[in-house]
N, C-alpha and C. Protein backbone atom coordinates (compact mmCIF):
# COMPACT_ATOMS: atom_id res chain seq x y z
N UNK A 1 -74.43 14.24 -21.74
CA UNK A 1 -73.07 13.78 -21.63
C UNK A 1 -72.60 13.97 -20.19
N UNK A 2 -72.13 13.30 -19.52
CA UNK A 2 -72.06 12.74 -18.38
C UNK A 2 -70.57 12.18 -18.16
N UNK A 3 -70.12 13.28 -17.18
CA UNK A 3 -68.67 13.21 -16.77
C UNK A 3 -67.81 13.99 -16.17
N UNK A 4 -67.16 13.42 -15.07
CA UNK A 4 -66.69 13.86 -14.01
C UNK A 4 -65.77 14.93 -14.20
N UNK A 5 -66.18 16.22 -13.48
CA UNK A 5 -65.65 17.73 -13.65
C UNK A 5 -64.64 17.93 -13.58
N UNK A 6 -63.96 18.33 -14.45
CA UNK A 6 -62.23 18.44 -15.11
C UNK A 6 -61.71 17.19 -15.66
N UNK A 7 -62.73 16.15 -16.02
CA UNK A 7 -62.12 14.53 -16.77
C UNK A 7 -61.46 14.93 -17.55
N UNK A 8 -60.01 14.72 -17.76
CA UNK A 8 -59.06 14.70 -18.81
C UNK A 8 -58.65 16.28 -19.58
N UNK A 9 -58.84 17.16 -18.73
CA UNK A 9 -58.35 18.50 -19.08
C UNK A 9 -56.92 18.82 -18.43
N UNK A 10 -56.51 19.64 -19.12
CA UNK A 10 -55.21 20.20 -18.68
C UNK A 10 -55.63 21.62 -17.47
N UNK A 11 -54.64 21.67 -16.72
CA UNK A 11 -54.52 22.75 -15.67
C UNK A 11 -55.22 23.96 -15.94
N UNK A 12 -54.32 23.96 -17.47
CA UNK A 12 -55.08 25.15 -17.80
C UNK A 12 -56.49 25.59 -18.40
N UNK A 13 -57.11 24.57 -18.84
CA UNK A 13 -57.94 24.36 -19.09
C UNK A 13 -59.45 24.38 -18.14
N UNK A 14 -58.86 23.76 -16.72
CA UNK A 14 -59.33 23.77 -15.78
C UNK A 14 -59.86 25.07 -15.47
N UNK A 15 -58.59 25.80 -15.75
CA UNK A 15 -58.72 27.45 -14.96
C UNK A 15 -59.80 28.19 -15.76
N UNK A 16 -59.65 27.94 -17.28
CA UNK A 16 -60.47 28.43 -18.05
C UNK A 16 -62.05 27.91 -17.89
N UNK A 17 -62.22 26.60 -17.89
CA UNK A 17 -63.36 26.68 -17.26
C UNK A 17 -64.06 26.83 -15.96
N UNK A 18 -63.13 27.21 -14.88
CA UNK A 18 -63.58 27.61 -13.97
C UNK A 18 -64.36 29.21 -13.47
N UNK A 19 -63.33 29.96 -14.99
CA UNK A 19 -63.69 31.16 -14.73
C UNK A 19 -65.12 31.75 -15.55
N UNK A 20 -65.02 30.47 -16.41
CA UNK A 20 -65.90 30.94 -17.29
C UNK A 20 -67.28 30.47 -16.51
N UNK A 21 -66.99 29.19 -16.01
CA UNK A 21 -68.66 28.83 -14.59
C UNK A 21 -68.95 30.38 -13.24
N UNK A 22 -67.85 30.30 -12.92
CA UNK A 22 -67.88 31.94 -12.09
C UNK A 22 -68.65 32.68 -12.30
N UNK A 23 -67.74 33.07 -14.05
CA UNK A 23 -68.59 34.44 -14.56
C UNK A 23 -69.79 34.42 -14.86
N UNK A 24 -69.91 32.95 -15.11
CA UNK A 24 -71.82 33.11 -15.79
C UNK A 24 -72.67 33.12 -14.77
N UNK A 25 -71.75 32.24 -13.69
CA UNK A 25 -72.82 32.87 -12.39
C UNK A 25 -73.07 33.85 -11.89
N UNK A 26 -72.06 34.71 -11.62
CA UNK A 26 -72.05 36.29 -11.37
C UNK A 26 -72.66 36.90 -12.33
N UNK A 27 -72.49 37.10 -13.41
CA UNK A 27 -73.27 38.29 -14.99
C UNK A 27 -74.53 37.67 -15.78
N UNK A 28 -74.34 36.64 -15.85
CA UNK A 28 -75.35 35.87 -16.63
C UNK A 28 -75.27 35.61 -17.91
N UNK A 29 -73.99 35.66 -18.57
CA UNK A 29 -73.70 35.72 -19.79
C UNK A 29 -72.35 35.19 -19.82
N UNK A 30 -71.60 35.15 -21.20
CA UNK A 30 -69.93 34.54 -21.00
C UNK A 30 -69.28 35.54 -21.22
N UNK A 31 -67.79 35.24 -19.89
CA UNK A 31 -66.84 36.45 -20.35
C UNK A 31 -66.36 36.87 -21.83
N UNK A 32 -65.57 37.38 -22.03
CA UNK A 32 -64.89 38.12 -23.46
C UNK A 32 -63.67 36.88 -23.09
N UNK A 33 -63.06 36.78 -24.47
CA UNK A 33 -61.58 36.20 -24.26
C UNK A 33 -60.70 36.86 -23.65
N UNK A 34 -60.80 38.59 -23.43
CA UNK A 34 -59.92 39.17 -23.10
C UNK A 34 -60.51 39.18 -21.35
N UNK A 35 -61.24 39.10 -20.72
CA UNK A 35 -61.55 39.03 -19.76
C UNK A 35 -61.09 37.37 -19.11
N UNK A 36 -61.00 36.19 -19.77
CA UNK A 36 -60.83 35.03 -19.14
C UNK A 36 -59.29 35.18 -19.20
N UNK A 37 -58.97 36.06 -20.17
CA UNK A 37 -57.57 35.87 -20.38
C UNK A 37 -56.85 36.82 -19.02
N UNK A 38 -57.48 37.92 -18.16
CA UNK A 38 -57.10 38.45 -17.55
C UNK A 38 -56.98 37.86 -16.19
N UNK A 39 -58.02 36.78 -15.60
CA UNK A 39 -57.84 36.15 -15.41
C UNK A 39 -57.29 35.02 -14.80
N UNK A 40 -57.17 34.74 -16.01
CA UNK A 40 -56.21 33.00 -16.14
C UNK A 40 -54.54 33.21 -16.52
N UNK A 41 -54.15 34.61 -16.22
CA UNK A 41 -52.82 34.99 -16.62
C UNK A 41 -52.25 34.67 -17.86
N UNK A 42 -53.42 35.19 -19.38
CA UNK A 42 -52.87 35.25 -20.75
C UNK A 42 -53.01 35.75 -20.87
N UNK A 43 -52.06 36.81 -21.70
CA UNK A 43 -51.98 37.85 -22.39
C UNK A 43 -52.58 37.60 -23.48
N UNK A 44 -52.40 36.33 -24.39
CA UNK A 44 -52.80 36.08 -25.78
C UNK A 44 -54.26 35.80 -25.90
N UNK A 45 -54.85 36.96 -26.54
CA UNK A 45 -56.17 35.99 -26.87
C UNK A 45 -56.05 35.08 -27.92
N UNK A 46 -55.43 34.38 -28.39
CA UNK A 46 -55.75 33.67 -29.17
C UNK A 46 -54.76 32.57 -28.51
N UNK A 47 -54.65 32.40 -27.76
CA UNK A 47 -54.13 31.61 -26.98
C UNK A 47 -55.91 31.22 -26.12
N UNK A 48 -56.30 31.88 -25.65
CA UNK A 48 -57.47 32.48 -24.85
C UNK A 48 -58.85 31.39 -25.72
N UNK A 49 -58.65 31.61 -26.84
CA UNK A 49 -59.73 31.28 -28.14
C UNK A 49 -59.03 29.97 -28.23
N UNK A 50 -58.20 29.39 -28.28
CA UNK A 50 -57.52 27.99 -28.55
C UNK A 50 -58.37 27.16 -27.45
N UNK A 51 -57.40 27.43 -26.11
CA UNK A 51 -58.22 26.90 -24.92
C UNK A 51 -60.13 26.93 -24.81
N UNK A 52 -60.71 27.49 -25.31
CA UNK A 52 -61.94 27.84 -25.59
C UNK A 52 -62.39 26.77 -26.18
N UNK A 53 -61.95 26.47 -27.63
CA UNK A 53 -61.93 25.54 -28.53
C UNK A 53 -61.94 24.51 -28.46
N UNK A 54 -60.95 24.08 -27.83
CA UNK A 54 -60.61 22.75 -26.92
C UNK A 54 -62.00 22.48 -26.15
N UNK A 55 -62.27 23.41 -25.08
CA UNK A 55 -63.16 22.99 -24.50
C UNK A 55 -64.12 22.77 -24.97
N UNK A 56 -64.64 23.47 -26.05
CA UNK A 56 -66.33 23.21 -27.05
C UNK A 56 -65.43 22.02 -27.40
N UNK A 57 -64.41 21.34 -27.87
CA UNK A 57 -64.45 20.06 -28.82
C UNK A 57 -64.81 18.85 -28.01
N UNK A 58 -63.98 19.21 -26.76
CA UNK A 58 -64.33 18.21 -25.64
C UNK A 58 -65.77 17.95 -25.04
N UNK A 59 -66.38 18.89 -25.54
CA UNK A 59 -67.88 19.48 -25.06
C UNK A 59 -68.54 19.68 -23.73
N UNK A 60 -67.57 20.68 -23.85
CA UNK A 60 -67.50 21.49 -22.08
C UNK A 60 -68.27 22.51 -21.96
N UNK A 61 -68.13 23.26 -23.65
CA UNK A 61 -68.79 24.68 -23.36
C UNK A 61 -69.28 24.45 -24.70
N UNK A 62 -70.50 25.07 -25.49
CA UNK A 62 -71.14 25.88 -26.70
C UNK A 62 -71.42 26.64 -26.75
N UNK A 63 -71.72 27.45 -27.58
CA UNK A 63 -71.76 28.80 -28.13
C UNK A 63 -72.62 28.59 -29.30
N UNK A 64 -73.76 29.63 -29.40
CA UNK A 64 -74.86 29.80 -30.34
C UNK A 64 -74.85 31.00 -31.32
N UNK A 65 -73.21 31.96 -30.64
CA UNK A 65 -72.92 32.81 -32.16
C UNK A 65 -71.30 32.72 -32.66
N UNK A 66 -70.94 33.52 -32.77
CA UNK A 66 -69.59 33.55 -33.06
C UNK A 66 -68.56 33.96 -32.08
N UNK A 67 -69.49 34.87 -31.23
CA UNK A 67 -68.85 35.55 -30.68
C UNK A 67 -68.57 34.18 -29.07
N UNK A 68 -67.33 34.25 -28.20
CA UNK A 68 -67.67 33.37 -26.86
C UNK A 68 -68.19 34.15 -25.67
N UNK A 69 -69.09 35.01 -25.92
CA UNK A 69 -69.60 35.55 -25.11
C UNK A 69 -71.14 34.72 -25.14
N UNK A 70 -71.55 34.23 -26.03
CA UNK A 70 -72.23 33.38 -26.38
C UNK A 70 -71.99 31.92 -25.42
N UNK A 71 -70.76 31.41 -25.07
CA UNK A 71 -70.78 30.38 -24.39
C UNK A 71 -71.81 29.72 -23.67
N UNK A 72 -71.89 28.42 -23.57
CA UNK A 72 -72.21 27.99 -22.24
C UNK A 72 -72.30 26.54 -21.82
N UNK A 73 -72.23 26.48 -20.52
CA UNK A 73 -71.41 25.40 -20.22
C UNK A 73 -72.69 24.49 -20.19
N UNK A 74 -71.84 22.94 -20.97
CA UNK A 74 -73.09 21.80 -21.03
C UNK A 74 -72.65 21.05 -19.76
């Protein structure tokens, strides 16, 4: 799937996946929600897990457990 980086995302969305490309480059694994959320200036993780969501629907990021530490970006 093939398409130009940040096509049709929101700001915030942006931020979220920016931090989450960062982090996997730096650690090698995906942040915690509470870590993207620190961040990307949310307090809410489930605000944190929404934006997440979005992005796997859009198919930005997958995840192979439950957990989004699991992430990763397609």
């Amino acid at each position: 799937m093939s398409r130009p980086a940040g096509a049709g995302l929101s700001p915030r969305q942006e931020m979220v996946l920016r931090v989450v490309r960062e982090w996997i480059a730096e650690y090698g694994e995906g942040p915690s929600i509470r870590q993207i959320g620190a961040r990307v200036g949310l307090s809410s993780a489930s605000s944190v897990a929404y934006q997440l969501g979005r992005l796997e629907d859009l198919g930005y990021l997958s995840r192979s457990g439950r957990r989004w530490r699991t992430c990763r970006l397609r």
